[in-house]
C-alpha atoms as a PDB file:
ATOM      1  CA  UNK A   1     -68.629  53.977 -53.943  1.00  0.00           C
ATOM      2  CA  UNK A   2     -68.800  56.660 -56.364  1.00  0.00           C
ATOM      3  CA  UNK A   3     -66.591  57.054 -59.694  1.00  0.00           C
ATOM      4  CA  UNK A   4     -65.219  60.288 -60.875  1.00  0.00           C
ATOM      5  CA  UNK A   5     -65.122  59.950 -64.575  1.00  0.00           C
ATOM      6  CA  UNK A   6     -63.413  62.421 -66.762  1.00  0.00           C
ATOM      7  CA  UNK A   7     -61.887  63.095 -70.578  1.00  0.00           C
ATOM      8  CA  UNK A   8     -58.609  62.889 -71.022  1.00  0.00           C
ATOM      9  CA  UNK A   9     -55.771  62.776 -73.648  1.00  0.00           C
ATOM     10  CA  UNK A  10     -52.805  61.355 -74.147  1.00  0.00           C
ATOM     11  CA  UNK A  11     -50.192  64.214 -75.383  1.00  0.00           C
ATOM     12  CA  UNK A  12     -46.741  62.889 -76.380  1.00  0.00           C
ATOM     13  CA  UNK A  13     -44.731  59.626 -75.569  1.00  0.00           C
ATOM     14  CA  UNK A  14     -41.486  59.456 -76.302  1.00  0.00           C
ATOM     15  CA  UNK A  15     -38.749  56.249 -75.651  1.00  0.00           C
ATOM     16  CA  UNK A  16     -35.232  58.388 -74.656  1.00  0.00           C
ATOM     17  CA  UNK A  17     -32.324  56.752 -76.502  1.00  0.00           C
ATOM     18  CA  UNK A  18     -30.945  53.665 -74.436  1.00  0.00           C
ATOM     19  CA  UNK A  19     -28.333  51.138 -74.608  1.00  0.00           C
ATOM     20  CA  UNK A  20     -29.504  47.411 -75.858  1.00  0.00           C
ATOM     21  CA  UNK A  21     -29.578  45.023 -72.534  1.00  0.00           C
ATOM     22  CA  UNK A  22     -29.685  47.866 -70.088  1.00  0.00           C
ATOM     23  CA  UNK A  23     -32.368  49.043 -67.458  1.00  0.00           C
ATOM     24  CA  UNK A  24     -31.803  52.424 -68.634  1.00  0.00           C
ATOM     25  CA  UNK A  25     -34.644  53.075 -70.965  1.00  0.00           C
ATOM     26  CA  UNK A  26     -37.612  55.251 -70.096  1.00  0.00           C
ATOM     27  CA  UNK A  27     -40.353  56.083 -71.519  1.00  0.00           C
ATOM     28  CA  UNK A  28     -41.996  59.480 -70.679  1.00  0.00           C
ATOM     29  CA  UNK A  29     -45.716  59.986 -71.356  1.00  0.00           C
ATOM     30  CA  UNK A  30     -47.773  63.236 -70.742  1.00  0.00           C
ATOM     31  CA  UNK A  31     -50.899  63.259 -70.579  1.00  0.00           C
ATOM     32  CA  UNK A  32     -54.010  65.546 -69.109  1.00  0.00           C
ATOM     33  CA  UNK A  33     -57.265  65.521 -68.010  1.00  0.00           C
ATOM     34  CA  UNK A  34     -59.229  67.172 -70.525  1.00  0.00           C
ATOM     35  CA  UNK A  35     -62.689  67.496 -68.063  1.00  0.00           C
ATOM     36  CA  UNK A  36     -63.798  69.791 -65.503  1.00  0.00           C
ATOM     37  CA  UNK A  37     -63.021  67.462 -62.743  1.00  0.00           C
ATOM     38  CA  UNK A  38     -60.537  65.304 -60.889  1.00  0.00           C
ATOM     39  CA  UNK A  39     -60.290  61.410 -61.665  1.00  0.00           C
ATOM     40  CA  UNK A  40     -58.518  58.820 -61.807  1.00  0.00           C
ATOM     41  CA  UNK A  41     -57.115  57.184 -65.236  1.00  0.00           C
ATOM     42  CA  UNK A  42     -54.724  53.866 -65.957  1.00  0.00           C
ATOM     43  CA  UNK A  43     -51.967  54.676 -68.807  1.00  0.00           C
ATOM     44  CA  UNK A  44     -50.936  51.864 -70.047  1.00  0.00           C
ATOM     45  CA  UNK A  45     -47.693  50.893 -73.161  1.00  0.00           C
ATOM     46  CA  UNK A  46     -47.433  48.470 -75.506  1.00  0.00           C
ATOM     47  CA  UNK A  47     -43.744  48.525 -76.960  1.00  0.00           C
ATOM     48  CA  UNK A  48     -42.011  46.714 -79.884  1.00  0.00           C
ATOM     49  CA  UNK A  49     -40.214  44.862 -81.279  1.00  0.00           C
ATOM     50  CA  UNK A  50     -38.283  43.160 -78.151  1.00  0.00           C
ATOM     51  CA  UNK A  51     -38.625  45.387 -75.523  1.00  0.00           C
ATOM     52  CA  UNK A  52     -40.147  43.728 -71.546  1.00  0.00           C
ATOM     53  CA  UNK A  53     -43.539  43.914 -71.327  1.00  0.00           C
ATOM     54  CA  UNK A  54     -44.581  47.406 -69.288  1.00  0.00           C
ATOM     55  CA  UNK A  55     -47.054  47.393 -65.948  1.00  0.00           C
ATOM     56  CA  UNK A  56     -49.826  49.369 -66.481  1.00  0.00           C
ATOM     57  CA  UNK A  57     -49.434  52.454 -64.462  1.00  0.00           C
ATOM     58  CA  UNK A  58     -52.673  54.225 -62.239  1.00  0.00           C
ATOM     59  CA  UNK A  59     -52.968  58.103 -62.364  1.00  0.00           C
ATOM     60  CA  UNK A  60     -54.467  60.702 -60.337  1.00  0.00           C
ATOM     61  CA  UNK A  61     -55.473  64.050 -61.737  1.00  0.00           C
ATOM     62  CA  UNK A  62     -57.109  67.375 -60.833  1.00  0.00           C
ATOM     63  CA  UNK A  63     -59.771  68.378 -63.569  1.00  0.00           C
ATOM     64  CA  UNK A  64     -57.074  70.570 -66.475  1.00  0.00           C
ATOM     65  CA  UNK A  65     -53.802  69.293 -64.610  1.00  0.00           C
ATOM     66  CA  UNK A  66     -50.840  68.047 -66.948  1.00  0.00           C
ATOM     67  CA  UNK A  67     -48.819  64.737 -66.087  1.00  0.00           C
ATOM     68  CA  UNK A  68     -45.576  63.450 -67.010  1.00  0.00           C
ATOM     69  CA  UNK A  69     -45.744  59.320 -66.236  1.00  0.00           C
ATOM     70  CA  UNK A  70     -42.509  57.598 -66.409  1.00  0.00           C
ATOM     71  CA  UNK A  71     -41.909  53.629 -67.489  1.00  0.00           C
ATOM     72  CA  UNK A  72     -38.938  51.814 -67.484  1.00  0.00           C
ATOM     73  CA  UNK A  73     -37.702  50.411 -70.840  1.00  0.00           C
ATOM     74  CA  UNK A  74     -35.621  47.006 -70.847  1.00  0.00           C
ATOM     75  CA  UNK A  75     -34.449  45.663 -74.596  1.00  0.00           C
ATOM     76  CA  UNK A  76     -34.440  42.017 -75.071  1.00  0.00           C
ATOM     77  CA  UNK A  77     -31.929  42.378 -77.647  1.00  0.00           C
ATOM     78  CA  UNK A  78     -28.802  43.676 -78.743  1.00  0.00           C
ATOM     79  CA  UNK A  79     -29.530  44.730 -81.920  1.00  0.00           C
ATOM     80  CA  UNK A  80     -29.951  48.626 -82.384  1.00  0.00           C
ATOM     81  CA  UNK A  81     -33.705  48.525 -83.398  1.00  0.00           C
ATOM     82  CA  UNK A  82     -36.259  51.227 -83.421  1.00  0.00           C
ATOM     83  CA  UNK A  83     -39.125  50.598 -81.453  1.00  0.00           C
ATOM     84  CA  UNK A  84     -42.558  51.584 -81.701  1.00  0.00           C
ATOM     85  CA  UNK A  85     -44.907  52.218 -78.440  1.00  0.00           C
ATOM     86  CA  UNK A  86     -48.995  52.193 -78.123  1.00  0.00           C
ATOM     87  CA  UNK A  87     -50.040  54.327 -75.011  1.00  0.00           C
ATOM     88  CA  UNK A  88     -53.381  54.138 -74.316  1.00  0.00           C
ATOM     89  CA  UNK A  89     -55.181  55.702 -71.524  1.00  0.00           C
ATOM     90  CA  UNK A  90     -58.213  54.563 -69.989  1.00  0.00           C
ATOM     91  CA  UNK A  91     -60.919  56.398 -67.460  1.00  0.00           C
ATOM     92  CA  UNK A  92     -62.231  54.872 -64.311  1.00  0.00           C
ATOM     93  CA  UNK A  93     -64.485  52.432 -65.864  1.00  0.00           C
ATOM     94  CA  UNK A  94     -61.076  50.931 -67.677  1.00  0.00           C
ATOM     95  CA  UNK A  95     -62.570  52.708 -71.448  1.00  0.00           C
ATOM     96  CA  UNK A  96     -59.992  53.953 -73.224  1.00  0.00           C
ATOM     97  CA  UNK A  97     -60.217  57.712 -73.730  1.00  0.00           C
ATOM     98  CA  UNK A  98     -56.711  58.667 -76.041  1.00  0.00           C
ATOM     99  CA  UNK A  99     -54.631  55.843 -77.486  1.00  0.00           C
ATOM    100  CA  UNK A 100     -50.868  57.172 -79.650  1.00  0.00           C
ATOM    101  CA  UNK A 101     -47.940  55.286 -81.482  1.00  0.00           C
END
């Protein structure tokens, strides 16, 4: 089978404001394929300190197109903490291509 590889970019992440304990949380991630031609990518978020681990998330994007990829956010704690998030997105052959805090 053939693989469509393409660039891509990672353009914001951001954790919205969320109570300690709840299922609430999100974190929104755009991101874009930076190449001249549709693929597929994994986006994947390493948060801290005491947040749930996060499942890595595949996307599917037309060559130029803009995403918005949404992950739920669970605190392990009750303590009002700010937490810190690696995103890193990764081409078709799983090589990371764009990584933000």
């Amino acid at each position: 089978e053939r693989v469509s590889v393409s660039a891509g970019v990672v353009l914001n992440a951001t954790i919205v404001p969320f109570d300690a304990y709840s299922r609430n949380g999100e974190l929104q991630v755009y991101v874009r394929n930076t190449g001249f031609r549709s693929a597929r990518f994994t986006l994947s978020a390493l948060c801290e300190p005491d947040i749930a681990p996060l499942l890595a998330k595949p996307v599917s994007m037309f060559a130029q197109a803009e995403v918005l990829i949404k992950f739920e956010v669970l605190a392990e704690t009750t303590i009002g903490t700010k937490h810190l998030c690696s995103v890193t997105l990764a081409d078709a052959l799983g090589r990371a291509v764009s990584t933000v805090q």
